[in-house]
C-alpha atoms as a PDB file:
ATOM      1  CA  UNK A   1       8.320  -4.593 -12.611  1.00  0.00           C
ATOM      2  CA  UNK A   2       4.698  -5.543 -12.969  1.00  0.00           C
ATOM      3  CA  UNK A   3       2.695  -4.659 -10.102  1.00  0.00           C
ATOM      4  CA  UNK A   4      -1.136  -5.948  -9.567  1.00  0.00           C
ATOM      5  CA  UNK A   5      -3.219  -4.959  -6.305  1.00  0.00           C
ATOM      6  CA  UNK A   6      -6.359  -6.275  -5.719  1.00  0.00           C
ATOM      7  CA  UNK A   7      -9.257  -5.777  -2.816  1.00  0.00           C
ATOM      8  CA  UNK A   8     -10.661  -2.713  -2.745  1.00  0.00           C
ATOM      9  CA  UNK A   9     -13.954  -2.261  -2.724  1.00  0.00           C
ATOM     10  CA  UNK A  10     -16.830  -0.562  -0.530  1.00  0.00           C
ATOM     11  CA  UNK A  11     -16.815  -1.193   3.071  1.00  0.00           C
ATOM     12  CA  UNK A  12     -18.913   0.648   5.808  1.00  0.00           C
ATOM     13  CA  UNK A  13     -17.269   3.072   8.469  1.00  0.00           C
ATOM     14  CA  UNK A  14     -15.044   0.952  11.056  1.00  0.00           C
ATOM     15  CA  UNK A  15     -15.267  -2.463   8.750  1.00  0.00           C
ATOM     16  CA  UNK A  16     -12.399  -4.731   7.684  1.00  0.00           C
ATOM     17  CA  UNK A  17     -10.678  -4.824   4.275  1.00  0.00           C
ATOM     18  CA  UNK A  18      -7.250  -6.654   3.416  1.00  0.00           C
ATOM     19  CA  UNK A  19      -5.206  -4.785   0.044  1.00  0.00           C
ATOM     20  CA  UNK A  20      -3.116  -7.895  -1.828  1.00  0.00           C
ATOM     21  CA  UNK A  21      -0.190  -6.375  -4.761  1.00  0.00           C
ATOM     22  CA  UNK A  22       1.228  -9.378  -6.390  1.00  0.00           C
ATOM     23  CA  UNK A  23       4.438  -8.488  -8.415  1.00  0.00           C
ATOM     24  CA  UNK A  24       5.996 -10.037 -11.371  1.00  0.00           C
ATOM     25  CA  UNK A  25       9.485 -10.160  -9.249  1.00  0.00           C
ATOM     26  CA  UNK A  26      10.649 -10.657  -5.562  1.00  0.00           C
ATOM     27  CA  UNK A  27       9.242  -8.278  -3.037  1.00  0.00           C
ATOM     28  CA  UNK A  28      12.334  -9.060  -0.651  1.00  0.00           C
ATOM     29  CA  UNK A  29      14.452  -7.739  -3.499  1.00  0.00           C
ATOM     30  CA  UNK A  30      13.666  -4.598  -3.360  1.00  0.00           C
ATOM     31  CA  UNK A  31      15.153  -1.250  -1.412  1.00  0.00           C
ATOM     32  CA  UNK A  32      10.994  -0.647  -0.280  1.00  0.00           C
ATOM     33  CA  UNK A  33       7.624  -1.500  -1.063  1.00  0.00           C
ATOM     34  CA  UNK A  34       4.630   0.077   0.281  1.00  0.00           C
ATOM     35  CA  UNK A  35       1.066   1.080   0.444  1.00  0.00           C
ATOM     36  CA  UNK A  36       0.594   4.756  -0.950  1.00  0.00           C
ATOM     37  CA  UNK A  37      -3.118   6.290  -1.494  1.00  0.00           C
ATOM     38  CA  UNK A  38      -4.675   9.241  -3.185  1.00  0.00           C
ATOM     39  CA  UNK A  39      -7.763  11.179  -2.091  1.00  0.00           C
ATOM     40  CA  UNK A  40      -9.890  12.800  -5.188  1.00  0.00           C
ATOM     41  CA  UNK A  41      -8.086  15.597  -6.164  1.00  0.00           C
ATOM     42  CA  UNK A  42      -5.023  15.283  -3.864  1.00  0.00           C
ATOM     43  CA  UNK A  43      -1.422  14.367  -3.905  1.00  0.00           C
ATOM     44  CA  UNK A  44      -0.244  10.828  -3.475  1.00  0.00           C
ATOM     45  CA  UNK A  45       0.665  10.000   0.094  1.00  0.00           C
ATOM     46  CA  UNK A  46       2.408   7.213   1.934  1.00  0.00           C
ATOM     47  CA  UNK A  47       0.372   5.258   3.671  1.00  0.00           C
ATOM     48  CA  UNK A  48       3.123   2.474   4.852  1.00  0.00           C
ATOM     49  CA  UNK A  49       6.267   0.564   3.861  1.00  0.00           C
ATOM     50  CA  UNK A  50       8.448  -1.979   4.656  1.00  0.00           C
ATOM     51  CA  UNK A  51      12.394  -1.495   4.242  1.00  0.00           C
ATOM     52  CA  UNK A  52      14.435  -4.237   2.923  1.00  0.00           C
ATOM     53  CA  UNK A  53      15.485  -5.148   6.327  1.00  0.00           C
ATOM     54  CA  UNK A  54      12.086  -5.442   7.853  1.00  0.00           C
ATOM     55  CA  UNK A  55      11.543  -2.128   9.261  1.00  0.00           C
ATOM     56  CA  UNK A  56       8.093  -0.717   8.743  1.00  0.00           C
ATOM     57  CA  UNK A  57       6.825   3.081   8.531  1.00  0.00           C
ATOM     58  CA  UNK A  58       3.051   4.251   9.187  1.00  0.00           C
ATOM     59  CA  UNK A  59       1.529   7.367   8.229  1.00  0.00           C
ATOM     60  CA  UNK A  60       0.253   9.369  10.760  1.00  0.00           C
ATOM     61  CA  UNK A  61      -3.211   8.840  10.107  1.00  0.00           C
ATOM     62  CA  UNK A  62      -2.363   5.059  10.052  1.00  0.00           C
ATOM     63  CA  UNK A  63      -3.624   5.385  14.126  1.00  0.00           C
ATOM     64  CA  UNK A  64      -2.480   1.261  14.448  1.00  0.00           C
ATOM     65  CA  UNK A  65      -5.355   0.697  12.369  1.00  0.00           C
ATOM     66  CA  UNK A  66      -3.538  -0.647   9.331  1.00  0.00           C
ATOM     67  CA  UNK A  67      -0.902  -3.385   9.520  1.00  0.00           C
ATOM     68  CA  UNK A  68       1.730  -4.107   6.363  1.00  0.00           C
ATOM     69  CA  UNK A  69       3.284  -7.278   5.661  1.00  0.00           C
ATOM     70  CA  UNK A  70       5.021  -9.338   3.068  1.00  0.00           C
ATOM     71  CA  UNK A  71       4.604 -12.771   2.806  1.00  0.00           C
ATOM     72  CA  UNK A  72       8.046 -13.802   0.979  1.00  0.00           C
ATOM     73  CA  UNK A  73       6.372 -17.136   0.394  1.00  0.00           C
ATOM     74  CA  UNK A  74       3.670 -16.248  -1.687  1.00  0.00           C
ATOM     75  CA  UNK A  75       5.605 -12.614  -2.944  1.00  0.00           C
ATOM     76  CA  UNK A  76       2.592 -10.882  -1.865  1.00  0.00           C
ATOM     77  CA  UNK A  77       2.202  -7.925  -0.191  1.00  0.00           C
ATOM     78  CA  UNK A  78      -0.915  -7.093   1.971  1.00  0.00           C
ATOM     79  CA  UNK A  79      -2.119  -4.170   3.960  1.00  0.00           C
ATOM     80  CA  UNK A  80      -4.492  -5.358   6.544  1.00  0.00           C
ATOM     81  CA  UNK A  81      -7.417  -2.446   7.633  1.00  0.00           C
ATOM     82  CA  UNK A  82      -9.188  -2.435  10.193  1.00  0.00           C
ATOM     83  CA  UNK A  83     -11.443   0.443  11.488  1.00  0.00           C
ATOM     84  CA  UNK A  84     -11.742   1.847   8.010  1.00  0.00           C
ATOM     85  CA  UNK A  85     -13.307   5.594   7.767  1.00  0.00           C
ATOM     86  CA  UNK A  86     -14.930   7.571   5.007  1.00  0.00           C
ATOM     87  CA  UNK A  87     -11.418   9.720   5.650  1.00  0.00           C
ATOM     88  CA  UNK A  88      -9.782   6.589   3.754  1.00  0.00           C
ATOM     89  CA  UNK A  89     -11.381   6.754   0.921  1.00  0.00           C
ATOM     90  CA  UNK A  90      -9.149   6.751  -2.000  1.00  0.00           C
ATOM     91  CA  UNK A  91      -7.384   4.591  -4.513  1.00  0.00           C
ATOM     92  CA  UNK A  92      -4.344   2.504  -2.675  1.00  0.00           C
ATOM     93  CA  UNK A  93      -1.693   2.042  -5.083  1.00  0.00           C
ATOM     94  CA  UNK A  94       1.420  -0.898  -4.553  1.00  0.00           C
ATOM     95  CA  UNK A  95       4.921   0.139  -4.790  1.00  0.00           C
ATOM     96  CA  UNK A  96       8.091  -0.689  -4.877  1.00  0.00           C
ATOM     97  CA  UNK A  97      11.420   1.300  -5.024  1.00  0.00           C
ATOM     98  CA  UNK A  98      14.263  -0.214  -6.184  1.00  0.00           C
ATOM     99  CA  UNK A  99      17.158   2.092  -6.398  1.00  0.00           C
ATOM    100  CA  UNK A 100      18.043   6.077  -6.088  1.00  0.00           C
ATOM    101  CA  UNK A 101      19.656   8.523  -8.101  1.00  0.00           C
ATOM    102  CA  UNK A 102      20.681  12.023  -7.591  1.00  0.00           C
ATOM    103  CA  UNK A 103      17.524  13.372  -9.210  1.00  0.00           C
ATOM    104  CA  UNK A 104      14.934  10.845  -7.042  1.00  0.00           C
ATOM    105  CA  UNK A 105      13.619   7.398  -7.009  1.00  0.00           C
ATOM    106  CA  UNK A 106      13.243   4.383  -9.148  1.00  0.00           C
ATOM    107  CA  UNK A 107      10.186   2.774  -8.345  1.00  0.00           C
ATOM    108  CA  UNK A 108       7.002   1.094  -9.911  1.00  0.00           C
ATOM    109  CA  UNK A 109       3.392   1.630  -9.254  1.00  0.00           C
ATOM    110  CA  UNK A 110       0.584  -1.000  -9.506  1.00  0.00           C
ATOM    111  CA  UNK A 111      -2.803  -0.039 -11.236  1.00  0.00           C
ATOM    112  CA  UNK A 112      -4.254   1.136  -8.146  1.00  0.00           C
ATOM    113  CA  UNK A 113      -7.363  -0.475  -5.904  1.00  0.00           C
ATOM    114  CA  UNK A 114     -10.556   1.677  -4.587  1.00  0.00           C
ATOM    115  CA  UNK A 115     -11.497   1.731  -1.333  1.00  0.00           C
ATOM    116  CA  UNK A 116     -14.662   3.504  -0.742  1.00  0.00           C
ATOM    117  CA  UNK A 117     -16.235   3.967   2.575  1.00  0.00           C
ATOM    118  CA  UNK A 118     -19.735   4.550   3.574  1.00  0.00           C
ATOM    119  CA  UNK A 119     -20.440   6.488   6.528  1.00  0.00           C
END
């Protein structure tokens, strides 16, 4: 699976931004997809998902600020930001899992976006 996100960039504190991951196959085909993020020096964390069946799951640090979607029409899938803070700094990385073994997950990662925020 070939994953490309796109729209990072540098925003001020509580600005706008909207992440796009295009993918090479159907989003709705997969298990999950998501929104993960990784802070300088830190470990990757979830930052939302969707579930094959629609259900979505938000960090805690999400607040409602962030809203995930996937637009079957276009196979894109967007994570809408609002209230951004220098706290969400990091590089936002697509993925999608597509099946589980006994030893973890299958999944694919996109390149990765930037987000920077300036306070």
């Amino acid at each position: 699976v070939q994953l490309q996100a796109s729209g990072g960039g540098l925003v001020q504190a509580g600005g706008s931004l909207t992440l796009s991951c295009a993918s090479s196959d159907m989003f709705n085909t997969f298990r999950v997809v998501g929104w993960y993020r990784q802070k300088t020096k830190k470990e990757r964390e979830l930052v939302a998902e969707i579930i094959r069946n629609g259900g979505t799951n938000y960090a805690d640090f999400v607040e409602g600020r962030f809203a995930i979607s996937r637009d079957d029409a276009k196979n894109t899938l967007v994570l809408q930001m609002s209230d951004v803070q220098p706290a969400d700094t990091a590089v936002y990385y697509c993925n999608v899992e597509y099946g589980r073994t006994n030893v973890g997950k299958l999944q694919s990662w996109g390149q990765g976006t930037q987000l920077t925020v300036s306070s």
